[in-house]
Protein backbone atom coordinates (compact mmCIF):
# COMPACT_ATOMS: atom_id res chain seq x y z
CA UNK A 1 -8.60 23.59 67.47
CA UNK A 2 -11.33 25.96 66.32
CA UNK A 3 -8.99 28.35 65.14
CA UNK A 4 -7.50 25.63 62.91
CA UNK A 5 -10.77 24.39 62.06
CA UNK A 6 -11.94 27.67 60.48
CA UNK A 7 -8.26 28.70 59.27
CA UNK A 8 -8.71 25.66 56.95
CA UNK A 9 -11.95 25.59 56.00
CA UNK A 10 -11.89 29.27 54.03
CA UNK A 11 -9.68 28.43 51.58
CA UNK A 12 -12.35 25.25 50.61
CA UNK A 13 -15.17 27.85 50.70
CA UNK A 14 -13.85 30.19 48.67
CA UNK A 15 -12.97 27.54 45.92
CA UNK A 16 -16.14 26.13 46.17
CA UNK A 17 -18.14 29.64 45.87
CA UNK A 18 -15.81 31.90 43.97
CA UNK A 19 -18.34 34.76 44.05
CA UNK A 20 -16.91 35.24 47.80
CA UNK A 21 -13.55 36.25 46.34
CA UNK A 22 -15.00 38.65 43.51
CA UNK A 23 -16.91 40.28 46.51
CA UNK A 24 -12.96 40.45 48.63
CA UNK A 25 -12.25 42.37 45.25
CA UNK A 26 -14.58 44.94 45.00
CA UNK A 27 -15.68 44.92 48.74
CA UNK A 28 -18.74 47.17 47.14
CA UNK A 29 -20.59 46.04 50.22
CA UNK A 30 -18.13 48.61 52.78
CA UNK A 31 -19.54 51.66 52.49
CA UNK A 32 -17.37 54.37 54.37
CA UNK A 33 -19.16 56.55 55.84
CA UNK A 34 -21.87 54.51 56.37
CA UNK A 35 -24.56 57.00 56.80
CA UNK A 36 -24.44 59.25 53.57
CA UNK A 37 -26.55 60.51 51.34
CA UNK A 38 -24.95 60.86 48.36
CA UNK A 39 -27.85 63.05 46.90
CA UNK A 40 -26.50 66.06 48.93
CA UNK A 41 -22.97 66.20 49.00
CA UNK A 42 -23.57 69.99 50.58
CA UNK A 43 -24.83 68.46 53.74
CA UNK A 44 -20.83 67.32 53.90
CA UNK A 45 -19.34 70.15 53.65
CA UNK A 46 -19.01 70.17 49.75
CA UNK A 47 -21.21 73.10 48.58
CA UNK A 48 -19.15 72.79 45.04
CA UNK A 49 -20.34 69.87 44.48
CA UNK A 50 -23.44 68.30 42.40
CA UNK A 51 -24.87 64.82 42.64
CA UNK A 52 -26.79 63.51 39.14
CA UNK A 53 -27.81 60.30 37.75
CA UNK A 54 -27.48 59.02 34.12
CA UNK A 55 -28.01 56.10 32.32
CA UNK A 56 -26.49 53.78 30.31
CA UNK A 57 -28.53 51.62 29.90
CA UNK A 58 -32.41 51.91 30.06
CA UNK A 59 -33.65 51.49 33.64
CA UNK A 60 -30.11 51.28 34.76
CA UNK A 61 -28.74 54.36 36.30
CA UNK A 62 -25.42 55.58 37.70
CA UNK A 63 -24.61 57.93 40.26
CA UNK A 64 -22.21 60.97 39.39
CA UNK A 65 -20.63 63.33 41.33
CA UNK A 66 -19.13 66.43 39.73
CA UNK A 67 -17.13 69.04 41.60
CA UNK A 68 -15.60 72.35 40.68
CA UNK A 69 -12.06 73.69 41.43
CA UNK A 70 -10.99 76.08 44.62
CA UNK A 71 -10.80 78.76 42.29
CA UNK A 72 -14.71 78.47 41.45
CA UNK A 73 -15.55 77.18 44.84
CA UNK A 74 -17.36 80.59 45.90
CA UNK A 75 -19.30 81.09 42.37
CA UNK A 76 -20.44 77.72 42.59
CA UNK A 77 -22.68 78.05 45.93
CA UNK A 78 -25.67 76.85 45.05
CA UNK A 79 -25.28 76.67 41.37
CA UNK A 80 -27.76 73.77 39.45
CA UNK A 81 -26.44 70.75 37.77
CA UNK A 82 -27.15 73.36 34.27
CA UNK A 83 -24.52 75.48 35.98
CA UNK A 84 -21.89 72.58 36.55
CA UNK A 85 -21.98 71.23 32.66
CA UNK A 86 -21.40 74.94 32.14
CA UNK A 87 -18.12 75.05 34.09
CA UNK A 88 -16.76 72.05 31.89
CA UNK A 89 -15.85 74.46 29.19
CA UNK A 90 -14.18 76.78 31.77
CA UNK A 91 -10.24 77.22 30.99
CA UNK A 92 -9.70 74.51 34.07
CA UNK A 93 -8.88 70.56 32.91
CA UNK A 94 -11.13 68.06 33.12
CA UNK A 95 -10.51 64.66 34.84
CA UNK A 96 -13.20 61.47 34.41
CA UNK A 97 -12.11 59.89 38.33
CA UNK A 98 -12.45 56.59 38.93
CA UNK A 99 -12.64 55.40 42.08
CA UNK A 100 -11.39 52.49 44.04
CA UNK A 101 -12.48 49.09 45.55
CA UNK A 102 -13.90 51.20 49.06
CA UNK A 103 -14.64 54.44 47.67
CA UNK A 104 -14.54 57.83 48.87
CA UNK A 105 -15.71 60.31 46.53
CA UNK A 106 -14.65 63.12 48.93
CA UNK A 107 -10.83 62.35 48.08
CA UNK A 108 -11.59 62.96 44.29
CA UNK A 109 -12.88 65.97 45.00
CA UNK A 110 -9.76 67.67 46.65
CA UNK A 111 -8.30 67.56 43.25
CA UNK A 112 -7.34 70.62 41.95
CA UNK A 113 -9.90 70.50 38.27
CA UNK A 114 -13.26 70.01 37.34
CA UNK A 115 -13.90 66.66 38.19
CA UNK A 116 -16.49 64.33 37.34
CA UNK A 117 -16.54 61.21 39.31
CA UNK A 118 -18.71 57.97 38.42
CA UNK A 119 -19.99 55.60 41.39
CA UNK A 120 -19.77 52.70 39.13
CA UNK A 121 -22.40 49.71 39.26
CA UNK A 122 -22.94 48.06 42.46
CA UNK A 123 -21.02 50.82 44.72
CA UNK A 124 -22.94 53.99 46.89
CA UNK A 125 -26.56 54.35 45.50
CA UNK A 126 -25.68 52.87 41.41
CA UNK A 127 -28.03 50.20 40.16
CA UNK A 128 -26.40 46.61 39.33
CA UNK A 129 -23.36 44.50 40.67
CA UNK A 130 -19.84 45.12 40.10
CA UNK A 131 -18.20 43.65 37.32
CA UNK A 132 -14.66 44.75 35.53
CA UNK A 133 -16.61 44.81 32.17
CA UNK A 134 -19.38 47.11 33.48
CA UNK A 135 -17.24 48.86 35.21
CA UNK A 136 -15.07 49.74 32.11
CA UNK A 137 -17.99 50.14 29.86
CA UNK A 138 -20.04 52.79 32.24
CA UNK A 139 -16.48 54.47 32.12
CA UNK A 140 -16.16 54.53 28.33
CA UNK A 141 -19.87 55.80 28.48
CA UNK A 142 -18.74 58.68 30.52
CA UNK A 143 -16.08 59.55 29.00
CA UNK A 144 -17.63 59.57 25.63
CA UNK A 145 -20.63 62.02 27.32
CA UNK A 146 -17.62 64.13 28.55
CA UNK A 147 -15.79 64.15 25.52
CA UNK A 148 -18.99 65.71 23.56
CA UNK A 149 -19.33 68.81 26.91
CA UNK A 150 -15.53 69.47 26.77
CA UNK A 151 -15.30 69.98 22.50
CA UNK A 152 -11.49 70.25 22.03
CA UNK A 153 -10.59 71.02 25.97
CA UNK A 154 -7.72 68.83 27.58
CA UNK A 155 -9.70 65.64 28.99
CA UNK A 156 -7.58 63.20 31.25
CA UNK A 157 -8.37 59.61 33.07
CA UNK A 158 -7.66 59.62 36.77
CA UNK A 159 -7.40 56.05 38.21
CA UNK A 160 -7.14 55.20 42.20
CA UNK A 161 -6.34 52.44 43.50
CA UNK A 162 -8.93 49.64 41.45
CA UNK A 163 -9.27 52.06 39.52
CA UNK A 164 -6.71 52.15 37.94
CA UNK A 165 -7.00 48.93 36.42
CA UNK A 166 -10.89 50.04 34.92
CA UNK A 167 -8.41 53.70 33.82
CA UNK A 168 -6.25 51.35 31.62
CA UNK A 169 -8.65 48.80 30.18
CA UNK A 170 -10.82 52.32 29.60
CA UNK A 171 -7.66 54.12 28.15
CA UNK A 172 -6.93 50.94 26.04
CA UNK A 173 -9.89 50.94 24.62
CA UNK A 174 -9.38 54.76 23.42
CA UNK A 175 -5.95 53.89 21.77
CA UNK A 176 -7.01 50.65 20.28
CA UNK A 177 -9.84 53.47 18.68
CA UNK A 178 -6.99 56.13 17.56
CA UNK A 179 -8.97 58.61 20.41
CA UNK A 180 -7.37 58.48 23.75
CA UNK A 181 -7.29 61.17 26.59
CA UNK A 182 -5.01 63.91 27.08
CA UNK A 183 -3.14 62.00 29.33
CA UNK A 184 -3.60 58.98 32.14
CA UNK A 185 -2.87 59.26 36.01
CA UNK A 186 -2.49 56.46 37.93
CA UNK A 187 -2.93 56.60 41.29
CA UNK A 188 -1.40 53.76 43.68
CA UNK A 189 -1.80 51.36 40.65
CA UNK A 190 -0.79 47.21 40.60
CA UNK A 191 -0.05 45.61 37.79
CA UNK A 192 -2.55 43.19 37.79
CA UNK A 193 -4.78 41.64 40.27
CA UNK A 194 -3.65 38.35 40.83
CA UNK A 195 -0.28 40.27 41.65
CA UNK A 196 -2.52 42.03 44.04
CA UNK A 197 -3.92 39.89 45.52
CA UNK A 198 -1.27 37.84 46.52
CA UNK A 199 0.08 40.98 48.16
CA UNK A 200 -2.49 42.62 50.00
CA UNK A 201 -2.61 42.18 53.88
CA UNK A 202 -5.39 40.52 53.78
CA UNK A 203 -3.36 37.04 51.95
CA UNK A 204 -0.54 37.58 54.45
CA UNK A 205 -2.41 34.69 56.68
CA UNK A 206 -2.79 32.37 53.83
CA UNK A 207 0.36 33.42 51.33
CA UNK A 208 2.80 30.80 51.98
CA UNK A 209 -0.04 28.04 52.44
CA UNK A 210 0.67 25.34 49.69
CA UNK A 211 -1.69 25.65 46.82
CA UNK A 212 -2.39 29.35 47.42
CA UNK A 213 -2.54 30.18 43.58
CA UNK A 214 -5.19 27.80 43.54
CA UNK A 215 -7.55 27.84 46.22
CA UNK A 216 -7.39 31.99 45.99
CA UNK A 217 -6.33 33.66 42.88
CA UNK A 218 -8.05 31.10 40.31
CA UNK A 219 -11.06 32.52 42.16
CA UNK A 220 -10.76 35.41 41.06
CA UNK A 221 -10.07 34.76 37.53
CA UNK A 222 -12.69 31.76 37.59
CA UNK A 223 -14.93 35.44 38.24
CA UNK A 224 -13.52 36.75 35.12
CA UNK A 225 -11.67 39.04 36.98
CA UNK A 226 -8.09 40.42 35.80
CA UNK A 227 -7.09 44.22 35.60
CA UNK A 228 -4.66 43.45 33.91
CA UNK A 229 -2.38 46.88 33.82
CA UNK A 230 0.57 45.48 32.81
CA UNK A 231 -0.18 44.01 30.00
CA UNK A 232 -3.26 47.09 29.29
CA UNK A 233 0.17 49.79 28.70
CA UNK A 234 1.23 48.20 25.98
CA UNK A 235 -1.45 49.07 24.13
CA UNK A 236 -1.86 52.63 25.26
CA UNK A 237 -0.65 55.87 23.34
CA UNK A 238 -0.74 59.19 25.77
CA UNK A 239 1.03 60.76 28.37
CA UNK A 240 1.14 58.37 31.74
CA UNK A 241 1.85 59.75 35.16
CA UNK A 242 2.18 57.27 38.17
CA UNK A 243 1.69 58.20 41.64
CA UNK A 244 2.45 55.96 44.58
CA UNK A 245 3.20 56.33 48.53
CA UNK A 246 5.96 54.27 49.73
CA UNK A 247 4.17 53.46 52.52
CA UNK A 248 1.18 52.05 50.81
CA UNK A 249 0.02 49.33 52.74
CA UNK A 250 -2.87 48.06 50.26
CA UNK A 251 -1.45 48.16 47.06
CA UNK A 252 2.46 47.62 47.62
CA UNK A 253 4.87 50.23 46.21
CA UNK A 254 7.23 47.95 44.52
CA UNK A 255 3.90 47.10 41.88
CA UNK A 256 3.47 50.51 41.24
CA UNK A 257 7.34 50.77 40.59
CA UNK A 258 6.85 47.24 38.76
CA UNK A 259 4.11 48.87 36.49
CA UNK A 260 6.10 52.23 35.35
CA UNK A 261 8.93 49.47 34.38
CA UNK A 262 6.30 48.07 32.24
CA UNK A 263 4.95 51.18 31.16
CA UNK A 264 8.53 52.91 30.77
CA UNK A 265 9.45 49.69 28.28
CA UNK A 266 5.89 49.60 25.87
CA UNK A 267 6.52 50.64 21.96
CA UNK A 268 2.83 52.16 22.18
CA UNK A 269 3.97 54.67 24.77
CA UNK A 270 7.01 55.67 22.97
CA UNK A 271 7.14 59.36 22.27
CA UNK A 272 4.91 59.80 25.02
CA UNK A 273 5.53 60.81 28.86
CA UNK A 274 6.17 58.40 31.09
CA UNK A 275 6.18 59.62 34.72
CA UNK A 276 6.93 57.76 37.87
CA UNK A 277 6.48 60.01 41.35
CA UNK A 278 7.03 58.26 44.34
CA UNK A 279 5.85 60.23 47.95
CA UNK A 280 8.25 59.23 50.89
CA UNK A 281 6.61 57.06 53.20
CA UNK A 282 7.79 60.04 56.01
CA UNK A 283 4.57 62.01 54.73
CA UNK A 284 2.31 59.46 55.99
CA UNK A 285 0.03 59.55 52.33
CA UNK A 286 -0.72 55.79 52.58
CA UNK A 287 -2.79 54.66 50.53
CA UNK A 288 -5.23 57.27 49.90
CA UNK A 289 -3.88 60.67 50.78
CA UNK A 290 -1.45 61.62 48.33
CA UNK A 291 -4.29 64.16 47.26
CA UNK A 292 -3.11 66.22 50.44
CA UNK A 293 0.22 66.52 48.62
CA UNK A 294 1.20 70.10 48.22
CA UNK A 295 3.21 69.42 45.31
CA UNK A 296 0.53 67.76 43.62
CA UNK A 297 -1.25 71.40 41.62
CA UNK A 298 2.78 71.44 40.45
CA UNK A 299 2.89 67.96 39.85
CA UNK A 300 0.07 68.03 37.43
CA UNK A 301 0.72 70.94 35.66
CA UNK A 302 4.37 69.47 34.48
């Protein structure tokens, strides 16, 4: 009776205080590993590693953390953040990451190029709450600030996971200006988040209840909420490389396949590179290992 009792009574709450849904979007509040500090990333084992803070605006700040890659790793032992804006203009790529829903930083850092990685507002030690329009305007801050350090050196977007949707409103935002990146990875991408939502594991209790749509997803958008991917690559103009596990439990396969469909079919990215690799769900990547891929240094370099 309980069970029932509470089984029924969520769906009311979360209509009545949609806030609880943005927060089962951004889940900011799960910070894995708990007991970090994300001032010292050495004291984790990542001595190529620096941890700054900027701001965009006054009295707000942003944590950053900016690696190096493997081939630097031993000249970059303790090197000063001078040192790391140094190493942008070294002959490796730079990628602005952007991180998912329950970030990890240390999974950005295993790929193989300078990396600079925001914690946007609201997740690790970053000032504010999360919203998707601070999140994509702290991203088209950075990537402005890394555009200047770079001058005319490759600069790509690097989406994971909820990222991806703050990679394409970023990367729209470029082409809509005539400046986008060198090129746009997606990592475990959906097309939207209503499409998402509906299909994360954490709906599977409440996805066939009648009026679903309603007492869930309008929650989200009632939050202003969208990522809206699907409809963000038709107004892109650079390369576009997908990446996706089959055995991705949190953000289905068949909406990253559903997205490169999308992507693969948009007038703005004719001319341009449209890449779909799938990982077979054999290799156990999931949803956030695909970095231990190692085809992925080949991978990127095609």
């Amino acid at each position: 009776m309980w069970i029932l009792l509470v089984y029924f009574c969520i769906p009311v709450l979360v209509k009545l205080c949609p806030s609880i849904q943005a927060k089962l979007v951004f889940l900011n509040f799960v910070r894995l590993p708990y007991f970090i500090d994300l001032k010292r990333p050495s004291d984790h084992g990542l001595n190529h590693t620096v941890n700054y803070y900027l701001e965009p605006e006054s009295g707000f700040k942003i944590g950053v953390w900016h690696t190096v890659p493997a081939q630097m790793w031993a000249e970059a032992q303790g090197k000063d953040r001078d040192w790391y804006d140094a190493a942008l203009l070294s002959p490796h790529p730079v990628i602005l990451y952007l991180h998912g829903n329950v970030y990890s930083n240390v999974y950005s850092l295993c790929i193989p190029m300078c990396t600079v990685c925001i914690l946007s507002p609201g997740w690790g030690d970053s000032d504010g709450s999360p919203s998707e329009g601070g999140m994509t305007a702290d991203s088209l801050f950075m990537y402005h600030r890394l555009k200047r350090a770079v001058a005319n050196k490759p600069l790509y977007v690097w989406g994971h996971s909820l990222g991806t949707g703050v990679a394409t409103n970023l990367v729209r935002r470029l082409s809509d200006t005539g400046s986008p990146p060198d090129a746009l990875v997606l990592e475990s991408p959906f097309t939207n988040i209503r499409e998402e939502a509906r299909s994360h594991p954490f709906s599977m209790v409440y996805r066939y209840l009648p009026g679903f749509d309603w007492f869930f997803l309008d929650a989200i958008s009632a939050n202003d909420i969208r990522f809206a991917s699907d409809e963000n690559v038709n107004h892109i103009s650079c390369p576009v490389l997908i990446l996706h596990a089959e055995d991705d439990s949190v953000v289905p396969f068949h909406l990253g396949r559903k997205l490169y469909a999308s992507a693969a079919r948009s007038k703005s990215l004719s001319g341009h590179k449209v890449q779909f690799i799938p990982f077979q769900a054999s290799l156990g990547y999931k949803h956030k290992f695909i970095y231990r891929s190692p085809e992925l240094p080949h991978i990127l370099r095609y």
